[in-house]
Each structure stands twice: as structure tokens, then as C-alpha cells.
N, C-alpha and C. Protein backbone atom coordinates (compact mmCIF):
# COMPACT_ATOMS: atom_id res chain seq x y z
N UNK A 1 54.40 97.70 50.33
CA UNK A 1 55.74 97.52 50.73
C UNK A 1 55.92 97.86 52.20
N UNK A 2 55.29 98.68 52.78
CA UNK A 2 55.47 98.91 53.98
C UNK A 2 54.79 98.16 55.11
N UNK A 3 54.08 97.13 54.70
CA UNK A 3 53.28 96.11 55.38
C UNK A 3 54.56 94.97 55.44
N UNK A 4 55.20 94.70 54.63
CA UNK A 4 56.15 94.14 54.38
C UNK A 4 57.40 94.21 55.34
N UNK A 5 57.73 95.14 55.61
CA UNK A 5 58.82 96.21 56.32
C UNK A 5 58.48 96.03 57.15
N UNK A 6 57.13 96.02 57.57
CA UNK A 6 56.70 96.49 59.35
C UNK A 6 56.44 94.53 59.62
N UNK A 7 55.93 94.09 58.98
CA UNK A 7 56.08 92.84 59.27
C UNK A 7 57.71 92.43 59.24
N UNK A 8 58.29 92.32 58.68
CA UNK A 8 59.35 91.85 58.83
C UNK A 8 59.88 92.34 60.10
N UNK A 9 59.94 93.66 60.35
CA UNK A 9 60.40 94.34 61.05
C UNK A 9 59.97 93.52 62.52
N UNK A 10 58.19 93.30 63.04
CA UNK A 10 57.53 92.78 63.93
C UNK A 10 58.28 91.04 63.86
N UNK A 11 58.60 90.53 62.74
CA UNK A 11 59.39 88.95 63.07
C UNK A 11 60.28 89.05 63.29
N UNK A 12 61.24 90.08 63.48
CA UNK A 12 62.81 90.47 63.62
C UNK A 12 62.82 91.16 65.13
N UNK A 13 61.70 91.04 65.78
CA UNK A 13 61.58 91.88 67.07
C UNK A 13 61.44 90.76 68.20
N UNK A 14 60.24 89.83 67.87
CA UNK A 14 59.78 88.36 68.35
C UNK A 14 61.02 87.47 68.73
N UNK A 15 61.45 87.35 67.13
CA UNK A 15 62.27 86.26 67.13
C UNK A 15 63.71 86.63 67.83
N UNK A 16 64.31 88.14 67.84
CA UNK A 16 65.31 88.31 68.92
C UNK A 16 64.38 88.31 70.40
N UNK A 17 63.81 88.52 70.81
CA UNK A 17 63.19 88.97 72.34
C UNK A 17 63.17 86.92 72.75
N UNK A 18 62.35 86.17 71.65
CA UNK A 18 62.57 84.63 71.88
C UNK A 18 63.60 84.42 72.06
N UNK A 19 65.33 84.79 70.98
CA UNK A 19 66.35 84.55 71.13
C UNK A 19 67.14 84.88 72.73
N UNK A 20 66.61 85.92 72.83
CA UNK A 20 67.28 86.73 74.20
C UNK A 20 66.83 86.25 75.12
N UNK A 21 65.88 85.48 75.54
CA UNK A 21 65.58 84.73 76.73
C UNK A 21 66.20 83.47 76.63
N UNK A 22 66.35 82.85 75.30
CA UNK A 22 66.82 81.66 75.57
C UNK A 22 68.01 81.83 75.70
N UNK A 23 68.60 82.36 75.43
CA UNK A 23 70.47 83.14 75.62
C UNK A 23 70.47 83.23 77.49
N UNK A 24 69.27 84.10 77.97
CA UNK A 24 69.03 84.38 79.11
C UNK A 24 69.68 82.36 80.46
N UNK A 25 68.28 82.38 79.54
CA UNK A 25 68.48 80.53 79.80
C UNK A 25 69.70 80.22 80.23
N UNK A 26 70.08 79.97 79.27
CA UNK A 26 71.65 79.21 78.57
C UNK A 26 72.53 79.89 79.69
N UNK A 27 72.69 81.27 80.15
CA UNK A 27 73.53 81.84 80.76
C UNK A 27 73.42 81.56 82.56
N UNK A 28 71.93 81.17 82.52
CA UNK A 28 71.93 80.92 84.14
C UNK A 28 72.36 79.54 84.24
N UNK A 29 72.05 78.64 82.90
CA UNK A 29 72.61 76.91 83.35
C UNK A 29 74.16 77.26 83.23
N UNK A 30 74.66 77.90 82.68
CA UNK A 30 76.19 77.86 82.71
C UNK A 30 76.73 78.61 83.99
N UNK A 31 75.85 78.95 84.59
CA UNK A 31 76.22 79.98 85.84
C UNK A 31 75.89 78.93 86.95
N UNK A 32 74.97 78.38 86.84
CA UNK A 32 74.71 77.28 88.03
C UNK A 32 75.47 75.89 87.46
N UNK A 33 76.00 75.87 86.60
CA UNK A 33 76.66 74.10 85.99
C UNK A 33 77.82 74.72 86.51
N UNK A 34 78.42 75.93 86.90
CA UNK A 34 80.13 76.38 87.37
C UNK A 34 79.83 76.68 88.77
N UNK A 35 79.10 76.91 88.98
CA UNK A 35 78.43 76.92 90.67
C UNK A 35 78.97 75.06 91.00
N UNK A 36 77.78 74.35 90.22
CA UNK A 36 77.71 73.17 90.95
C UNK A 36 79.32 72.40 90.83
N UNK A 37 80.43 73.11 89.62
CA UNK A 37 81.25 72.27 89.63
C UNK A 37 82.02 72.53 90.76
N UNK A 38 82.18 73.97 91.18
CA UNK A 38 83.07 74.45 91.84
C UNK A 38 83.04 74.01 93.24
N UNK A 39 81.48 74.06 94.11
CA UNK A 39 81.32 73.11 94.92
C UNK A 39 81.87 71.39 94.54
N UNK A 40 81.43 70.92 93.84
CA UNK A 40 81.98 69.36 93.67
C UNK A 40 83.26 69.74 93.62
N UNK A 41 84.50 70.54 93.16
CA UNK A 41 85.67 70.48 93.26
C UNK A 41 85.98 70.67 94.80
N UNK A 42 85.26 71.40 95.82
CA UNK A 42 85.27 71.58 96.88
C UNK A 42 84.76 71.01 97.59
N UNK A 43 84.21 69.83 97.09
CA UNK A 43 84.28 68.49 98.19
C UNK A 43 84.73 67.56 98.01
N UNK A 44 85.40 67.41 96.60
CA UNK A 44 86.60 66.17 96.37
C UNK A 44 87.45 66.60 96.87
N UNK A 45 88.08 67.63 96.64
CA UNK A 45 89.42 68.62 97.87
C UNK A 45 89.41 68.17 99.24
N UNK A 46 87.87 68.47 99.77
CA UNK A 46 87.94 68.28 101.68
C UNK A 46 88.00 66.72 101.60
N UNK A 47 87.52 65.77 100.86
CA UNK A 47 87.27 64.78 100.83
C UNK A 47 88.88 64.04 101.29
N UNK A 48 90.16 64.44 100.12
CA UNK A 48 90.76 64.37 100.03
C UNK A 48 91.75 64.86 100.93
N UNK A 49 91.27 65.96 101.24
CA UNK A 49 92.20 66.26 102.37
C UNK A 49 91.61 65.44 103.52
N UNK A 50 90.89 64.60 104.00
CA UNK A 50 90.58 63.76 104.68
C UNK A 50 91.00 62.70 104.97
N UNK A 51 91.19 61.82 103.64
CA UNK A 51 91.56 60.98 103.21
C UNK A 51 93.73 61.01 103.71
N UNK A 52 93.82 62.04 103.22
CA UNK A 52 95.33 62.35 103.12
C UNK A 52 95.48 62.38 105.02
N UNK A 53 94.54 62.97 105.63
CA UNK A 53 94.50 62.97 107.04
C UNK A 53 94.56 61.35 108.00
N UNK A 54 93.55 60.89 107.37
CA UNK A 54 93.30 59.49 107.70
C UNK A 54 94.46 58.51 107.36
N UNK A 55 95.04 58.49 106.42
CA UNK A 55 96.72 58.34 105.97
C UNK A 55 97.81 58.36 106.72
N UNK A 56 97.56 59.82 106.90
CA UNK A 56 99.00 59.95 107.76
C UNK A 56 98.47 59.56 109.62
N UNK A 57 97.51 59.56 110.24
CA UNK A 57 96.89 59.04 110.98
C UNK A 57 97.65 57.44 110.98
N UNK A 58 96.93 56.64 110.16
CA UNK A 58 97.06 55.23 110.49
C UNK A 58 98.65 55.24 110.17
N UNK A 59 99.77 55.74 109.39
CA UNK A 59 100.82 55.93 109.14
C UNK A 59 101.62 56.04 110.37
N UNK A 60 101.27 56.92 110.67
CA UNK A 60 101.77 57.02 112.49
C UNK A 60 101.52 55.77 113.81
N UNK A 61 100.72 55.80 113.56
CA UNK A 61 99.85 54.50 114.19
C UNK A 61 100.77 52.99 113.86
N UNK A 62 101.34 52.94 112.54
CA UNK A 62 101.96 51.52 111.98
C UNK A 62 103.46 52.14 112.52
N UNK A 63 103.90 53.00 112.61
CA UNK A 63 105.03 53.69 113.06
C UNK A 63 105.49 53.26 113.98
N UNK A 64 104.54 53.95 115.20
CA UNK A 64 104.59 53.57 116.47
C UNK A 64 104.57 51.92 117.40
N UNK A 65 103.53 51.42 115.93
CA UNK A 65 103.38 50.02 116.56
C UNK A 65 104.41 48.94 116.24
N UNK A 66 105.46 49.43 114.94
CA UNK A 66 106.37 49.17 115.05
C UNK A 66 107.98 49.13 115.89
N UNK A 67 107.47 50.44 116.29
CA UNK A 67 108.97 51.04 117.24
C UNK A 67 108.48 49.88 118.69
N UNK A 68 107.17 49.93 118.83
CA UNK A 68 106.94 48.84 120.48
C UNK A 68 107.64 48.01 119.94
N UNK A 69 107.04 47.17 118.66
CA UNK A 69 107.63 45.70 118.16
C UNK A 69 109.22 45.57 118.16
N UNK A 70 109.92 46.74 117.91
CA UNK A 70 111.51 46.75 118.26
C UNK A 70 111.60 46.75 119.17
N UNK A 71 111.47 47.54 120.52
CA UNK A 71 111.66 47.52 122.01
C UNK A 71 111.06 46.77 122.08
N UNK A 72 110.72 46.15 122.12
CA UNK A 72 109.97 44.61 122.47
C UNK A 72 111.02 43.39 122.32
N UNK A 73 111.54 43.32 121.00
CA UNK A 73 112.37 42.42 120.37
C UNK A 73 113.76 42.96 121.00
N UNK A 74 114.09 44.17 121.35
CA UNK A 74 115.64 44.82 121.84
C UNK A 74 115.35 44.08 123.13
N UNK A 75 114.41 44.39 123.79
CA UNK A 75 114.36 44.04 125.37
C UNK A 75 114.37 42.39 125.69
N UNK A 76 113.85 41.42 124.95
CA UNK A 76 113.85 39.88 124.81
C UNK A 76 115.44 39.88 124.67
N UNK A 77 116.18 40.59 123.45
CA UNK A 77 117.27 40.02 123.05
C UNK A 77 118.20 40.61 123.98
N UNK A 78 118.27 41.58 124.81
CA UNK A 78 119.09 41.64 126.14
C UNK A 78 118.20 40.60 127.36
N UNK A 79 117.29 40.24 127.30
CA UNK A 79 117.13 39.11 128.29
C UNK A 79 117.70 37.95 128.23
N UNK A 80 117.74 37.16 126.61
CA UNK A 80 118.57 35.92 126.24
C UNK A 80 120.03 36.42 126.51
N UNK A 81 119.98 37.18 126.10
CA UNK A 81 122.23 37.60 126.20
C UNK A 81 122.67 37.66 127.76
N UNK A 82 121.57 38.42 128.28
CA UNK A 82 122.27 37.97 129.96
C UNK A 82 121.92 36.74 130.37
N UNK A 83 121.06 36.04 130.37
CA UNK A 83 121.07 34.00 130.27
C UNK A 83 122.04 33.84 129.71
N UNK A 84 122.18 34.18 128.38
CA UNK A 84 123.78 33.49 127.86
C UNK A 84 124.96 33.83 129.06
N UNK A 85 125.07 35.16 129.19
CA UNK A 85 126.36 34.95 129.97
C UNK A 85 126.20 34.50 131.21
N UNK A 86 124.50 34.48 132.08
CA UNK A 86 124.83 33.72 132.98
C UNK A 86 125.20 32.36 133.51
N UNK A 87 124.50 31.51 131.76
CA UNK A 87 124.93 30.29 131.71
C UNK A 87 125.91 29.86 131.60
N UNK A 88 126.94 30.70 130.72
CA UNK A 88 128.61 30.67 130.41
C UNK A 88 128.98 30.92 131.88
N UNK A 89 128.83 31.65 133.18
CA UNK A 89 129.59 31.96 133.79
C UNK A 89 129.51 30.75 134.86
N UNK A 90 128.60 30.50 134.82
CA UNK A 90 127.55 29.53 135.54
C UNK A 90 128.76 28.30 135.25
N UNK A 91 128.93 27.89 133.86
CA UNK A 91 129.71 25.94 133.50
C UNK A 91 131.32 26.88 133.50
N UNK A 92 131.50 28.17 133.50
CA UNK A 92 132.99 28.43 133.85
C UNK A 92 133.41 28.16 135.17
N UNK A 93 132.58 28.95 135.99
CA UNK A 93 132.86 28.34 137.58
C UNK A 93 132.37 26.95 137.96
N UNK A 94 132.12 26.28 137.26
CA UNK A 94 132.00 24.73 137.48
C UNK A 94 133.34 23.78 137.00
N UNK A 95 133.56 24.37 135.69
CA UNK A 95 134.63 24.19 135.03
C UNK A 95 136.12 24.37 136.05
N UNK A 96 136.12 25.58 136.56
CA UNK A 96 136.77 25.89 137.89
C UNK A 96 137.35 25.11 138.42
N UNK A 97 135.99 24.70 139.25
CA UNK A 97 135.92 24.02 140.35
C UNK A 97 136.45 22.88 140.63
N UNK A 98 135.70 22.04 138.71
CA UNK A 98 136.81 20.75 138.42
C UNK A 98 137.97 20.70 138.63
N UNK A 99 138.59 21.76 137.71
CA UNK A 99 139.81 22.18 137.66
C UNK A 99 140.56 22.44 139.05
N UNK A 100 140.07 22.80 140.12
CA UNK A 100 140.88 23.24 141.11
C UNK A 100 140.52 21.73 141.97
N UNK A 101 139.15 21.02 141.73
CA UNK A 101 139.32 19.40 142.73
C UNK A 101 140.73 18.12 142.05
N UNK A 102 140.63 18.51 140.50
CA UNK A 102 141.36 17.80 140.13
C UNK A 102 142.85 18.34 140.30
N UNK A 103 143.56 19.05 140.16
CA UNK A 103 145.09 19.83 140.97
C UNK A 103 144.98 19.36 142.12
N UNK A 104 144.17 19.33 142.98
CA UNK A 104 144.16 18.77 144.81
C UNK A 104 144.72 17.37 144.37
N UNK A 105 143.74 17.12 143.86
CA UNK A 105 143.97 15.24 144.16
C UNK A 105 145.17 15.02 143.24
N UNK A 106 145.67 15.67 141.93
CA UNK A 106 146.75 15.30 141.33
C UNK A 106 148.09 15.71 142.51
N UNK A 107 147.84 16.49 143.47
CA UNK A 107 148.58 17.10 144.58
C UNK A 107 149.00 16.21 145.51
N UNK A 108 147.91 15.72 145.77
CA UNK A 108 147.48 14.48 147.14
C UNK A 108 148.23 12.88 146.20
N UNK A 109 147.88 12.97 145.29
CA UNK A 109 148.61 11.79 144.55
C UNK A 109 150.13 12.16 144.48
N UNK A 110 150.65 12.95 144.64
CA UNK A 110 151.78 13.13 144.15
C UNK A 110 152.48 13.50 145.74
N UNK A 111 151.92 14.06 146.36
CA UNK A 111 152.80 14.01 147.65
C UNK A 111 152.74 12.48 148.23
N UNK A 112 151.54 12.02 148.19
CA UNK A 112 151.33 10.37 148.82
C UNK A 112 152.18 9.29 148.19
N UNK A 113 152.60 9.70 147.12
CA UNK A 113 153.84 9.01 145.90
C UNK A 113 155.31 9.71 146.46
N UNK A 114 155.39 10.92 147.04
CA UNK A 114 156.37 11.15 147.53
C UNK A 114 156.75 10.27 148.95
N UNK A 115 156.11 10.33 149.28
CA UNK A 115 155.44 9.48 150.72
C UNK A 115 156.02 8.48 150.85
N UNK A 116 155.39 7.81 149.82
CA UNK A 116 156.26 5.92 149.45
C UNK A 116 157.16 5.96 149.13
N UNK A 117 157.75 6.70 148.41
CA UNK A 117 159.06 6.94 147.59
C UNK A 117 160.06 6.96 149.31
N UNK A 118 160.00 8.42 150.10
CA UNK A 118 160.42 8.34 151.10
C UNK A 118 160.48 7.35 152.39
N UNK A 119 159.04 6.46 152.28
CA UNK A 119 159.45 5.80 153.50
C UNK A 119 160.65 4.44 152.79
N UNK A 120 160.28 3.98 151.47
CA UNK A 120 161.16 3.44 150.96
C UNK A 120 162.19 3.30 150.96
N UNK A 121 162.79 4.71 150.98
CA UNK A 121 164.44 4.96 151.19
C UNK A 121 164.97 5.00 152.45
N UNK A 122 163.78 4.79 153.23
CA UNK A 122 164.00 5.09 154.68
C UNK A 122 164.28 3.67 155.21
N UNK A 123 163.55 3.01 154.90
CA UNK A 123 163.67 1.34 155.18
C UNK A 123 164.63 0.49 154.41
N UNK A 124 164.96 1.19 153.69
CA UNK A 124 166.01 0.86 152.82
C UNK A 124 167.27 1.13 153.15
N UNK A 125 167.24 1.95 153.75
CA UNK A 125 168.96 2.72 154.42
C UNK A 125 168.80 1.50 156.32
């Protein structure tokens, strides 16, 4: 019986000391598999914060190249508006001008009609 005991005893010694290394094992892959995740979480992060960098980068960039494209388009559309009014001012004082040749001559017609009218009455008396 005591061959028994001490054997058992010697497979109950083996088989934990086998167990305890492979436990050993098991504990360094779970120590380096949380190592390796924690790095990979810490380079999808920088990655990302990169990414989020590069973002607001070209974001600014479409910003800016928009605000030219308005001052661009503001500055054309005060160039046409002063053509407009210089063209309006431009056929007003032409318009004018008509206006003040045609009063002369409706003037000149109408005194030269006075004219005849008078020598008329004059030759007439």
C-alpha cells in the first residue's frame, strides 16, 4: 500500500509541476496578446488622430479656397455693376443731349414761325 501512496503521490507531483508550467505558458501569451493589443490600440488611435489631422487640414484648405472663390465672384460683380452704371450714365447723357438739341430746334422753329407770323402782320398793316 505504500508503494501505491508514494506512487500516486510521485504522479500527483509530475503532473502538477507539467500543469504549472503550462499555466506558466498560458500566462505569458496572455501577457504578451494584451501587450500586443494595447500597442495596436495605440496605433489605430495615432493613426486616427492623423487621419482626423489630415481632415481638418484639407477642411481648411476647401474653406479658404472657397472664401477666394467669393472675393473673386464679389469683386467681378462690383466690376459689372460699375459698367452698368457707367453705361446707364453714359445713354442718360446722350439721352440729354437729344433732349436739349431737340428744345433748340423746337425753339428755333418756333421763334422762325414767330418771325413769319410777324413780318406778315407787318406787310399786312
Amino acid at each position: 500500500m505504500k508503494k501505491l501512496i508514494l506512487s500516486s503521490a510521485l504522479l500527483l507531483a509530475l503532473g502538477l509541476s507539467f500543469t504549472s508550467c503550462r499555466d506558466t505558458k498560458k500566462a505569458e501569451s496572455v501577457e504578451d496578446a494584451v501587450e500586443n493589443a494595447a500597442e495596436a490600440t495605440k496605433d489605430a488611435a495615432n493613426d486616427a488622430v492623423d487621419a482626423a489631422g489630415e481632415a481638418v487640414e484639407k477642411a481648411g484648405d476647401a474653406v479658404e479656397g472657397a472664401a477666394k472663390e467669393a472675393g473673386d465672384a464679389v469683386d467681378s460683380a462690383v466690376d459689372a455693376a460699375g459698367e452698368a452704371v457707367d453705361n446707364a450714365a453714359k445713354k442718360a447723357g446722350e439721352t440729354v443731349d437729344k433732349a436739349v438739341d431737340a428744345t433748340n430746334k423746337a425753339a428755333s422753329d418756333a421763334a422762325d414761325a414767330v418771325k413769319k407770323e410777324a413780318d406778315k402782320l407787318k406787310s399786312g398793316h
